[in-house]
PDB file of N, CA and C in Angstrom:
ATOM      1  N   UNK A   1     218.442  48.538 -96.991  1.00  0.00           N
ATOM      2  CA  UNK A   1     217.545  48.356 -95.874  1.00  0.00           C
ATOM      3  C   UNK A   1     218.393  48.060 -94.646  1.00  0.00           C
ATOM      4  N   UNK A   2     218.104  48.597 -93.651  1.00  0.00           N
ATOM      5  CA  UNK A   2     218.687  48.376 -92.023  1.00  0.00           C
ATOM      6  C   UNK A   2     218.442  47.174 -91.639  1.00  0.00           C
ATOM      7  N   UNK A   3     219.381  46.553 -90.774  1.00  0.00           N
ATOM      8  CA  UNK A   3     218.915  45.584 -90.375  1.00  0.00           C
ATOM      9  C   UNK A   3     217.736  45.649 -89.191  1.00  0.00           C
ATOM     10  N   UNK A   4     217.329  46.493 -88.886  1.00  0.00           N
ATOM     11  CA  UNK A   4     215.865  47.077 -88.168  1.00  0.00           C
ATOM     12  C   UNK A   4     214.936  46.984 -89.080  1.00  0.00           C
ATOM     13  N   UNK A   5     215.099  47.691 -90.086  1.00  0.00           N
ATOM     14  CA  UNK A   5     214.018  47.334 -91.228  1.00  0.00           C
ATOM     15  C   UNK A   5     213.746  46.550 -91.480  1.00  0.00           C
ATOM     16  N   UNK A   6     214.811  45.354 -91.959  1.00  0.00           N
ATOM     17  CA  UNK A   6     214.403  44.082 -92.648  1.00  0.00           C
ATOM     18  C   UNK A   6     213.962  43.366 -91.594  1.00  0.00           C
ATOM     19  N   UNK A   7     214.677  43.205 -89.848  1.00  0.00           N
ATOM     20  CA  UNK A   7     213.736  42.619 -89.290  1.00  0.00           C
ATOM     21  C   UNK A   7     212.807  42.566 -89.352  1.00  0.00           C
ATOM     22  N   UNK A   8     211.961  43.941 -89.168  1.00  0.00           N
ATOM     23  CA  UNK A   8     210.774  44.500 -89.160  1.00  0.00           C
ATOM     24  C   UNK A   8     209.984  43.671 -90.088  1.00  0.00           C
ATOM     25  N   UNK A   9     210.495  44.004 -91.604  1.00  0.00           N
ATOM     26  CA  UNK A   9     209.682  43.356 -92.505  1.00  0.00           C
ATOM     27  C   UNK A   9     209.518  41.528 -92.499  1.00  0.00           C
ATOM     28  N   UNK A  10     210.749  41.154 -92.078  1.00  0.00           N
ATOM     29  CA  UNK A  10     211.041  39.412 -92.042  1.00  0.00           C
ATOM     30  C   UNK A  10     209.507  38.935 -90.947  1.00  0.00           C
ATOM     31  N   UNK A  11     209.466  39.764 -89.667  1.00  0.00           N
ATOM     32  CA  UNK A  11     208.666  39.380 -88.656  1.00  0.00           C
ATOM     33  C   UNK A  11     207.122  40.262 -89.189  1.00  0.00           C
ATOM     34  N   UNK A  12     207.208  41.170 -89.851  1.00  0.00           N
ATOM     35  CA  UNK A  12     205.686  41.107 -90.173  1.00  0.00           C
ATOM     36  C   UNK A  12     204.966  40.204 -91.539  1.00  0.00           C
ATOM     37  N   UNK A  13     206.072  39.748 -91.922  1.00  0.00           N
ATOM     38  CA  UNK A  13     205.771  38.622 -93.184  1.00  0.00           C
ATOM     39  C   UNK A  13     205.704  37.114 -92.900  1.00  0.00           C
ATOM     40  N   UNK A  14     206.269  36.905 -91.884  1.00  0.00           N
ATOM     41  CA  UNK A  14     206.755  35.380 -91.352  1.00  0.00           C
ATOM     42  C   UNK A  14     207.742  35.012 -92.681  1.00  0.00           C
ATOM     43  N   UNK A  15     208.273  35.822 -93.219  1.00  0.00           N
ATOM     44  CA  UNK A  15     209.412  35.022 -94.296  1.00  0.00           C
ATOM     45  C   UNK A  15     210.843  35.381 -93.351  1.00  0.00           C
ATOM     46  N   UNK A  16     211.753  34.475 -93.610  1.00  0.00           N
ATOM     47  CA  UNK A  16     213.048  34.225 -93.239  1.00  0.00           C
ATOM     48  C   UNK A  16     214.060  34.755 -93.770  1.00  0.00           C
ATOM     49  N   UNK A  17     213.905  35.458 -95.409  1.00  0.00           N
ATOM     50  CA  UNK A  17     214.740  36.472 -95.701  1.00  0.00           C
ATOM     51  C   UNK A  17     214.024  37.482 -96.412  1.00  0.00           C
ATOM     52  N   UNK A  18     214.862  38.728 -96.768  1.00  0.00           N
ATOM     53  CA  UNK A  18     214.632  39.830 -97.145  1.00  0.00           C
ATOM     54  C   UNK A  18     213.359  39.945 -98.664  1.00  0.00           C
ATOM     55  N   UNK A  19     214.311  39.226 -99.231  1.00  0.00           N
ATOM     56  CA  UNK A  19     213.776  38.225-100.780  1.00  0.00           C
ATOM     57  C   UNK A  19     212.297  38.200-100.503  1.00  0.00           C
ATOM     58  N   UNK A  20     212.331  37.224 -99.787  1.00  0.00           N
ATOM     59  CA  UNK A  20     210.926  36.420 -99.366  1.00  0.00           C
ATOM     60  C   UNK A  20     209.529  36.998 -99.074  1.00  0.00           C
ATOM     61  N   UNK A  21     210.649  38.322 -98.059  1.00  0.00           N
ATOM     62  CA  UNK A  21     209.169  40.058 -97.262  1.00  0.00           C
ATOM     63  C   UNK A  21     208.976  40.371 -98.420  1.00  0.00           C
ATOM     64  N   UNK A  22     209.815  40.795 -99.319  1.00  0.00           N
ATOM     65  CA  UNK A  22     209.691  41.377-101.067  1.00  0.00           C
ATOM     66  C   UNK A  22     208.596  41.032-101.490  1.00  0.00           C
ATOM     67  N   UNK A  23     208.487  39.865-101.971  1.00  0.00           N
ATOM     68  CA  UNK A  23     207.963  39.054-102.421  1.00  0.00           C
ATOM     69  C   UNK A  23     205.769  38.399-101.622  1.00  0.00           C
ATOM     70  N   UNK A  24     205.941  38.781-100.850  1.00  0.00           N
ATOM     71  CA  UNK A  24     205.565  38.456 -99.858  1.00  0.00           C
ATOM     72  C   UNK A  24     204.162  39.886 -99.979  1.00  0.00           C
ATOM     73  N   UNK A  25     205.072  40.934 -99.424  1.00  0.00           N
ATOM     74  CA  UNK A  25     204.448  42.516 -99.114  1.00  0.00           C
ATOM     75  C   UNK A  25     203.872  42.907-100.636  1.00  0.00           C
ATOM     76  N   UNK A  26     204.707  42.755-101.495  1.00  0.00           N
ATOM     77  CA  UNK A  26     203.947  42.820-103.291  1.00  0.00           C
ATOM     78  C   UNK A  26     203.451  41.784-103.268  1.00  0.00           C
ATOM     79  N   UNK A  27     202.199  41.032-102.570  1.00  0.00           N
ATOM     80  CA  UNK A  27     201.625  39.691-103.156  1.00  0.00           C
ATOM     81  C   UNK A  27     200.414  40.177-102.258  1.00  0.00           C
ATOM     82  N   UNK A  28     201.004  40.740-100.994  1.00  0.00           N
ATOM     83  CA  UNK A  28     199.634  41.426-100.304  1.00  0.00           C
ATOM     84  C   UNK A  28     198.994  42.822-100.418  1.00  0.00           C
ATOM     85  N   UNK A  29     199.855  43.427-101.165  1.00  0.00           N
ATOM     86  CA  UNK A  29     199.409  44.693-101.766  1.00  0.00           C
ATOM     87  C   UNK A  29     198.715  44.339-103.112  1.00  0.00           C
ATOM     88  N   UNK A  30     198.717  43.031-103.664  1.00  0.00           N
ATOM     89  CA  UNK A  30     198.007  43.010-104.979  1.00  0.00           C
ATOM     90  C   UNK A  30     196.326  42.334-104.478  1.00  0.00           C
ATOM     91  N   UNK A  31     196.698  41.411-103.303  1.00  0.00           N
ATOM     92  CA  UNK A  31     195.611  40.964-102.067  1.00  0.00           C
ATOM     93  C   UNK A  31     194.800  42.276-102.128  1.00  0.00           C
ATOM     94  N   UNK A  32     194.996  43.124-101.396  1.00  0.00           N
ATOM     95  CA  UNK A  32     194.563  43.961-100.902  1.00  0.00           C
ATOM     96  C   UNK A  32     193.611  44.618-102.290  1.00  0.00           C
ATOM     97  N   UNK A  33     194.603  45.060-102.965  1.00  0.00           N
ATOM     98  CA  UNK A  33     193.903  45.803-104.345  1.00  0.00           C
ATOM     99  C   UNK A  33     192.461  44.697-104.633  1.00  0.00           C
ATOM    100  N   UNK A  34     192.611  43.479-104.647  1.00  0.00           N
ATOM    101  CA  UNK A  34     192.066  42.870-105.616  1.00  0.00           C
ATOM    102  C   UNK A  34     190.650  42.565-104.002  1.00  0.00           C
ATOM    103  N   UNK A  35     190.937  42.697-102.961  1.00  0.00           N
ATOM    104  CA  UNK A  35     189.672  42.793-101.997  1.00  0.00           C
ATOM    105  C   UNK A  35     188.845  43.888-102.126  1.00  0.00           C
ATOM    106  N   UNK A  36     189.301  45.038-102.335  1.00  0.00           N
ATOM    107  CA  UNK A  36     188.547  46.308-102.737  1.00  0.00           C
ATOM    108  C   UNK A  36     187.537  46.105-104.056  1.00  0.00           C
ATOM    109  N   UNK A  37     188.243  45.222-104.862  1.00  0.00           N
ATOM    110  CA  UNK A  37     187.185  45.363-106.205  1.00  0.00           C
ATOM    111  C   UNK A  37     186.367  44.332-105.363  1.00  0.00           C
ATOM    112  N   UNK A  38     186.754  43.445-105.200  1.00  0.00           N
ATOM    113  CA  UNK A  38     185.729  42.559-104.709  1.00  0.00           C
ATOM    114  C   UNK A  38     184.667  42.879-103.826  1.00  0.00           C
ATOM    115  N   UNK A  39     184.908  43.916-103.199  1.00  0.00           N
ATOM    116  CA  UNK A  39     183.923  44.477-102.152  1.00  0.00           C
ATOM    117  C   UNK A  39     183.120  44.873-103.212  1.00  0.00           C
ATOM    118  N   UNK A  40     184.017  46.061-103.988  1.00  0.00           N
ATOM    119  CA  UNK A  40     183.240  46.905-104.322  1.00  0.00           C
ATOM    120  C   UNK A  40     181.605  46.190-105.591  1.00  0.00           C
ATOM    121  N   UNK A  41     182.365  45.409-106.272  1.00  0.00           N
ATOM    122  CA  UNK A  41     181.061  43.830-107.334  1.00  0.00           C
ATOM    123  C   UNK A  41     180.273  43.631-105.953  1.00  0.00           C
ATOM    124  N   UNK A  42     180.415  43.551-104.703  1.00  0.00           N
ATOM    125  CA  UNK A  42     179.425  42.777-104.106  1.00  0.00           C
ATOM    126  C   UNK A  42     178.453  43.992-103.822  1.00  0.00           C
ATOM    127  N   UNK A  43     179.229  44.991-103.544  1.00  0.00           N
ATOM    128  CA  UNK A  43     178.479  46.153-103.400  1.00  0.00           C
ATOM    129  C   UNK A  43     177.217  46.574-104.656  1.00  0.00           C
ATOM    130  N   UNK A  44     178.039  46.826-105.245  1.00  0.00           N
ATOM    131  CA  UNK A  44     177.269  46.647-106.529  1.00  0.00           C
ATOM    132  C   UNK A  44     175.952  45.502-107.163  1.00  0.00           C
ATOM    133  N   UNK A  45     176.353  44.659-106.900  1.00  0.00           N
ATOM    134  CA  UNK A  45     174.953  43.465-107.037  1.00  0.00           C
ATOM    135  C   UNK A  45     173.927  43.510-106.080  1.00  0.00           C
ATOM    136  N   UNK A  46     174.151  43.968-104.785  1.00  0.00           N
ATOM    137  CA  UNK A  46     173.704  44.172-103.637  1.00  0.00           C
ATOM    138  C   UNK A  46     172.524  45.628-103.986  1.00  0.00           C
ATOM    139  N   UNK A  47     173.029  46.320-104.665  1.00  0.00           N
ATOM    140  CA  UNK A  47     172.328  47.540-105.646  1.00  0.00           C
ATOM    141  C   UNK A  47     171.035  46.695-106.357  1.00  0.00           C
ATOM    142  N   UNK A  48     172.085  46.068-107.012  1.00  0.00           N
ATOM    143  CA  UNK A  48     170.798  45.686-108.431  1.00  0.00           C
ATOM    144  C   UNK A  48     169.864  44.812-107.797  1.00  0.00           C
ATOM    145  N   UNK A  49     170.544  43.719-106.797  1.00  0.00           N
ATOM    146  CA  UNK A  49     169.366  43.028-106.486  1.00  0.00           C
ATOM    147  C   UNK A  49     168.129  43.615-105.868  1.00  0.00           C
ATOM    148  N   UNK A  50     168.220  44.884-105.283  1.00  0.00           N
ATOM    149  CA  UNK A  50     167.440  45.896-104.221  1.00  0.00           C
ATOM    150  C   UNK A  50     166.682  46.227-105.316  1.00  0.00           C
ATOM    151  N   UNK A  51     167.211  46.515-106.507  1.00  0.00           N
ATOM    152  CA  UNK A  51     166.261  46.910-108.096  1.00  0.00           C
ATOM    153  C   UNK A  51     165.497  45.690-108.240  1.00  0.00           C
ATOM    154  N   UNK A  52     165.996  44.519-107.929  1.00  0.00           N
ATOM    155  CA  UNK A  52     165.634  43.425-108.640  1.00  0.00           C
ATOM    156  C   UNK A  52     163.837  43.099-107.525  1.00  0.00           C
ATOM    157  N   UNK A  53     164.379  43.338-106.296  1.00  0.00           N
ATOM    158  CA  UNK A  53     163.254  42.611-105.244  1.00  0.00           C
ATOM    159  C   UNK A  53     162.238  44.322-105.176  1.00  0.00           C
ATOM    160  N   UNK A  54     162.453  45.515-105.662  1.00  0.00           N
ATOM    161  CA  UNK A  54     161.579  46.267-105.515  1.00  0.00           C
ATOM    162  C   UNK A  54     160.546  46.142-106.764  1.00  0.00           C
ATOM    163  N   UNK A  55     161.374  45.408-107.586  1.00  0.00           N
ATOM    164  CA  UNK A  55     160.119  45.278-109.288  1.00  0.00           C
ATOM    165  C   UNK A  55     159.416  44.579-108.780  1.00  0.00           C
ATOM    166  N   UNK A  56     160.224  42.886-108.078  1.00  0.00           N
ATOM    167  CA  UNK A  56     159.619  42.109-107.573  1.00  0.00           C
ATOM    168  C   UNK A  56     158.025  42.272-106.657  1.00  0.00           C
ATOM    169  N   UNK A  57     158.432  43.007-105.726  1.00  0.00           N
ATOM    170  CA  UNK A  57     157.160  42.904-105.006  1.00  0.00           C
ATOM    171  C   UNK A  57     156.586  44.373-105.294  1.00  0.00           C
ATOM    172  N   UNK A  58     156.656  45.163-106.164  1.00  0.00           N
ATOM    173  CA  UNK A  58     155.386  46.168-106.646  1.00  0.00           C
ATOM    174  C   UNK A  58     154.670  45.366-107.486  1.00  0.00           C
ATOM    175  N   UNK A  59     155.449  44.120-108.334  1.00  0.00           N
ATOM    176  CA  UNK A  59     153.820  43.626-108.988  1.00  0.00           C
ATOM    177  C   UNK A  59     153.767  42.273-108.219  1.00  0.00           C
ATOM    178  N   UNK A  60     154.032  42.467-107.143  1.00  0.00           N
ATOM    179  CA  UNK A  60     152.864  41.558-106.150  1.00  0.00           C
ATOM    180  C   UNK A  60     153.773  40.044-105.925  1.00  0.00           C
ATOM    181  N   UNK A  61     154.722  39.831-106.180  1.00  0.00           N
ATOM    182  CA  UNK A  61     155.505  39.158-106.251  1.00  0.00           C
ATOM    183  C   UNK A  61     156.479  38.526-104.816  1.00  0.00           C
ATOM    184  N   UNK A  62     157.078  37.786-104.723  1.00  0.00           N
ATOM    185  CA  UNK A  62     157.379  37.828-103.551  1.00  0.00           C
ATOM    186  C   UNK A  62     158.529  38.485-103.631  1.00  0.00           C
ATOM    187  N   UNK A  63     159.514  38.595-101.938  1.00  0.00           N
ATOM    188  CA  UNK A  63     160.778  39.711-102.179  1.00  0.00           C
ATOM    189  C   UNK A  63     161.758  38.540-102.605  1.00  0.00           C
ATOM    190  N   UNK A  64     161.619  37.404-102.565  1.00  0.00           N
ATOM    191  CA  UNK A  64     162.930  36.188-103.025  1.00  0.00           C
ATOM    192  C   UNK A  64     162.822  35.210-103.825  1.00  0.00           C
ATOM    193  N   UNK A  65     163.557  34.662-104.837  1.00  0.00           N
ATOM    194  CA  UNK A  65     163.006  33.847-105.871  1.00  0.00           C
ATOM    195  C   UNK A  65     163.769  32.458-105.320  1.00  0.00           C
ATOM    196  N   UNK A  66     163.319  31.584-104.715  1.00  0.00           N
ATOM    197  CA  UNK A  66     164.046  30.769-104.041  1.00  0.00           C
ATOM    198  C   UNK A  66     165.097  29.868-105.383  1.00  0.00           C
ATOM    199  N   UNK A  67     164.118  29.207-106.614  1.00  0.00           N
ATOM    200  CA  UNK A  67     164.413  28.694-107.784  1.00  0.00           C
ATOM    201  C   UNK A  67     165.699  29.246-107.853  1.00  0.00           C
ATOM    202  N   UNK A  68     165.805  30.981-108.059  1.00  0.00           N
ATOM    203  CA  UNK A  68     166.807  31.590-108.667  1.00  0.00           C
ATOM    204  C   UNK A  68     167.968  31.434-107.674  1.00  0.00           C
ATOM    205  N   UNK A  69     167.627  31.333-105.931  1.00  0.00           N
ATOM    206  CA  UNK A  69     168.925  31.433-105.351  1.00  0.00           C
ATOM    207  C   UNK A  69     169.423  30.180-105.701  1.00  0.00           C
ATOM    208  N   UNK A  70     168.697  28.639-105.725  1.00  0.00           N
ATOM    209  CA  UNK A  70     169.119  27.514-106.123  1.00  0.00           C
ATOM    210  C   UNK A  70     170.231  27.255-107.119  1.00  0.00           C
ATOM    211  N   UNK A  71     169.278  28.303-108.075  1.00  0.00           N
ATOM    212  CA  UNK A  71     170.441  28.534-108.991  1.00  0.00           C
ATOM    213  C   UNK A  71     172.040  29.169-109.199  1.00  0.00           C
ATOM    214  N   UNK A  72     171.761  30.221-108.145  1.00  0.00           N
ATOM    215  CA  UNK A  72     173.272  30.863-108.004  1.00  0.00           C
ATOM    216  C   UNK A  72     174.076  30.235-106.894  1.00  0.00           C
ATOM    217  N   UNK A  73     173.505  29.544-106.253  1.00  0.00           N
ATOM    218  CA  UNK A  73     174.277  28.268-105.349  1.00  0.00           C
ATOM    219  C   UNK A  73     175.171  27.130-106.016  1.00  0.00           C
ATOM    220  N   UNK A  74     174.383  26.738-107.428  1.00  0.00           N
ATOM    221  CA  UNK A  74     174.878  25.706-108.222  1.00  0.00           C
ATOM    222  C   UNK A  74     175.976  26.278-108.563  1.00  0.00           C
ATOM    223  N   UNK A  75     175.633  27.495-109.027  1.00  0.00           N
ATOM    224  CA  UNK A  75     176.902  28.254-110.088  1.00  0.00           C
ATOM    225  C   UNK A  75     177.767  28.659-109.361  1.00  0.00           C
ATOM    226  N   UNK A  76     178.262  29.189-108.267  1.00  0.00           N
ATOM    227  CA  UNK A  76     179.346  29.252-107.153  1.00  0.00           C
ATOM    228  C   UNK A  76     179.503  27.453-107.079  1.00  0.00           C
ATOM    229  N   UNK A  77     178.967  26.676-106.445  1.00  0.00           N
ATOM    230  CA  UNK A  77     179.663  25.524-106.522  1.00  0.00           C
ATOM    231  C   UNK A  77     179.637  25.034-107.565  1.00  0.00           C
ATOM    232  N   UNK A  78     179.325  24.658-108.499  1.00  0.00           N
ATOM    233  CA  UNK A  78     180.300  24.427-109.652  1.00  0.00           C
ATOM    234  C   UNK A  78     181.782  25.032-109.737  1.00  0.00           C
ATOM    235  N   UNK A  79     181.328  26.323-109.804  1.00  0.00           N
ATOM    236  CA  UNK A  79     182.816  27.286-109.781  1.00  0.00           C
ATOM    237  C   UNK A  79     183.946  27.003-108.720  1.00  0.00           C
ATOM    238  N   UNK A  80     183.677  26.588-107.054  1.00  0.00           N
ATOM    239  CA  UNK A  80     184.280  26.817-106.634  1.00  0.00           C
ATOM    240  C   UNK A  80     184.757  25.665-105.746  1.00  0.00           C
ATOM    241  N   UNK A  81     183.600  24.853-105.564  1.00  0.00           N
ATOM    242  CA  UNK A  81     183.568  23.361-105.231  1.00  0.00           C
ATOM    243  C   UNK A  81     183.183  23.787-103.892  1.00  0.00           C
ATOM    244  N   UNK A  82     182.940  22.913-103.015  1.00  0.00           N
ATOM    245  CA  UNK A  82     181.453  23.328-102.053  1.00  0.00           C
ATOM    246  C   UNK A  82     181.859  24.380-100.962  1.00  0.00           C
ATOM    247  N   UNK A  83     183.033  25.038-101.126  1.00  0.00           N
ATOM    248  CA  UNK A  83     182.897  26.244-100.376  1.00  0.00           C
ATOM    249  C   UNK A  83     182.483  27.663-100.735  1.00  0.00           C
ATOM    250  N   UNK A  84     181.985  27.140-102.050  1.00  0.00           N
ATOM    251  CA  UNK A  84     181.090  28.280-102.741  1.00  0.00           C
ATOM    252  C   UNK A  84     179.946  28.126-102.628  1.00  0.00           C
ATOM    253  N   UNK A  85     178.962  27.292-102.355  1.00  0.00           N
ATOM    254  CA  UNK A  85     177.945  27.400-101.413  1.00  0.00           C
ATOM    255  C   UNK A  85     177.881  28.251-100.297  1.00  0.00           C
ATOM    256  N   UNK A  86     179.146  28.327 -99.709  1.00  0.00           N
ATOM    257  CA  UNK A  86     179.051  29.057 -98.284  1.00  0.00           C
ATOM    258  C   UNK A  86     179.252  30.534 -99.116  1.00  0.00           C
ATOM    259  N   UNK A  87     180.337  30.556 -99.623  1.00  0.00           N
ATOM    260  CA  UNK A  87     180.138  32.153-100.364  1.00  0.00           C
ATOM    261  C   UNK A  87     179.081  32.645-100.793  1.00  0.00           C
ATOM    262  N   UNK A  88     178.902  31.316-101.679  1.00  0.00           N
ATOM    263  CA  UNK A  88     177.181  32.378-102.339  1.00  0.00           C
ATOM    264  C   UNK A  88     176.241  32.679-101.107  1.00  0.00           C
ATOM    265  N   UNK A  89     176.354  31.520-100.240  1.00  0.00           N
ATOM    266  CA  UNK A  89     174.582  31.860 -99.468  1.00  0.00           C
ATOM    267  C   UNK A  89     175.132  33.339 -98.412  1.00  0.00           C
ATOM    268  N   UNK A  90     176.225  33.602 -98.060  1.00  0.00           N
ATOM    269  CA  UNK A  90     176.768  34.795 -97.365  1.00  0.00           C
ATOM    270  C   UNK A  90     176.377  36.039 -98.094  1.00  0.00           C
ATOM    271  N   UNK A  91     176.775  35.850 -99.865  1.00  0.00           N
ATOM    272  CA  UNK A  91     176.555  36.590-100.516  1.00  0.00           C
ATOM    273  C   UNK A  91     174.932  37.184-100.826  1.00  0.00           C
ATOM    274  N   UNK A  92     173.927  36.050-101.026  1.00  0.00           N
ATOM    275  CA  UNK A  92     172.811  36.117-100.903  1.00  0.00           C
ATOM    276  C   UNK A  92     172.578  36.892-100.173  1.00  0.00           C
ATOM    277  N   UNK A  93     172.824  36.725 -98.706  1.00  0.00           N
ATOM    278  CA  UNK A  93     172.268  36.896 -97.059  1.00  0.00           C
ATOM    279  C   UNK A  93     172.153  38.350 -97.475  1.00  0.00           C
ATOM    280  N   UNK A  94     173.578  38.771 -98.207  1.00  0.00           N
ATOM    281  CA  UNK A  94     173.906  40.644 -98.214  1.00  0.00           C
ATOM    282  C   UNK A  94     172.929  41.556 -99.063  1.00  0.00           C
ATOM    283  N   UNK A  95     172.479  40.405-100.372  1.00  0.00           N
ATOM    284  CA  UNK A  95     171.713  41.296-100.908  1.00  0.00           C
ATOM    285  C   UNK A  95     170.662  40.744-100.867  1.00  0.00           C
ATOM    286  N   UNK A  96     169.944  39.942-100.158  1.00  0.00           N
ATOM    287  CA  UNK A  96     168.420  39.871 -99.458  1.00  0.00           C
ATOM    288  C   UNK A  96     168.088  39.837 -98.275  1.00  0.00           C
ATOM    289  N   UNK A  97     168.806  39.412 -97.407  1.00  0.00           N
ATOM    290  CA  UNK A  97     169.104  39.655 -96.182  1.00  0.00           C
ATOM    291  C   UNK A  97     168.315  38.374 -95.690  1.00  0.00           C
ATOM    292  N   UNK A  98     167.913  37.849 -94.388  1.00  0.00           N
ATOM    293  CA  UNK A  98     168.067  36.692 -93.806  1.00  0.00           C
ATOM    294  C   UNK A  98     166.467  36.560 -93.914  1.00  0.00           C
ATOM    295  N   UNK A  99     166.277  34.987 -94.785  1.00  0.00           N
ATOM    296  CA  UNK A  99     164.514  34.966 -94.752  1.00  0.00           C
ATOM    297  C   UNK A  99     164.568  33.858 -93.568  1.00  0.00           C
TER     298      UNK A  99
END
């Protein structure tokens, strides 16, 4: 690697040596991979729940089960400790959208 290069890489990593960008650039390329699936599960639930609130209100039902979001609030915070509240209810928001 040039020393143009490795600058390059040192200052788009904030690491101080070569080692470090290495290390660094393979940790955000596995970042990256692992945001795509993640989109893609939210995408996906965001599906089913649209299945879930159209059964819902053809038999007369309402479009949101408040009980049930209660419930997937607990289960992100449990899981994640109370900034999974904020995830889940974001997450909610996407696949019911804002009551």
């Amino acid at each position: 690697m040039s020393i143009t290069e490795t600058t390059r890489t040192t200052e788009q990593t904030g690491a101080r040596t070569t080692e470090a960008a290495t290390v660094i650039t393979g940790a955000r390329e596995r970042i990256d991979a692992l945001d795509d699936r993640i989109i893609g599960l939210i995408q996906e639930r965001m599906a089913v729940s649209a299945v879930i609130q159209d059964a819902r209100i053809a038999s007369g039902g309402r479009r949101v089960n408040l009980a049930r979001e209660m419930e997937v609030l607990a289960h992100y915070r449990d899981a994640l400790g109370r900034p999974g509240t904020s995830i889940a209810m974001t997450m909610l928001e996407l696949c019911r959208g804002r009551i």
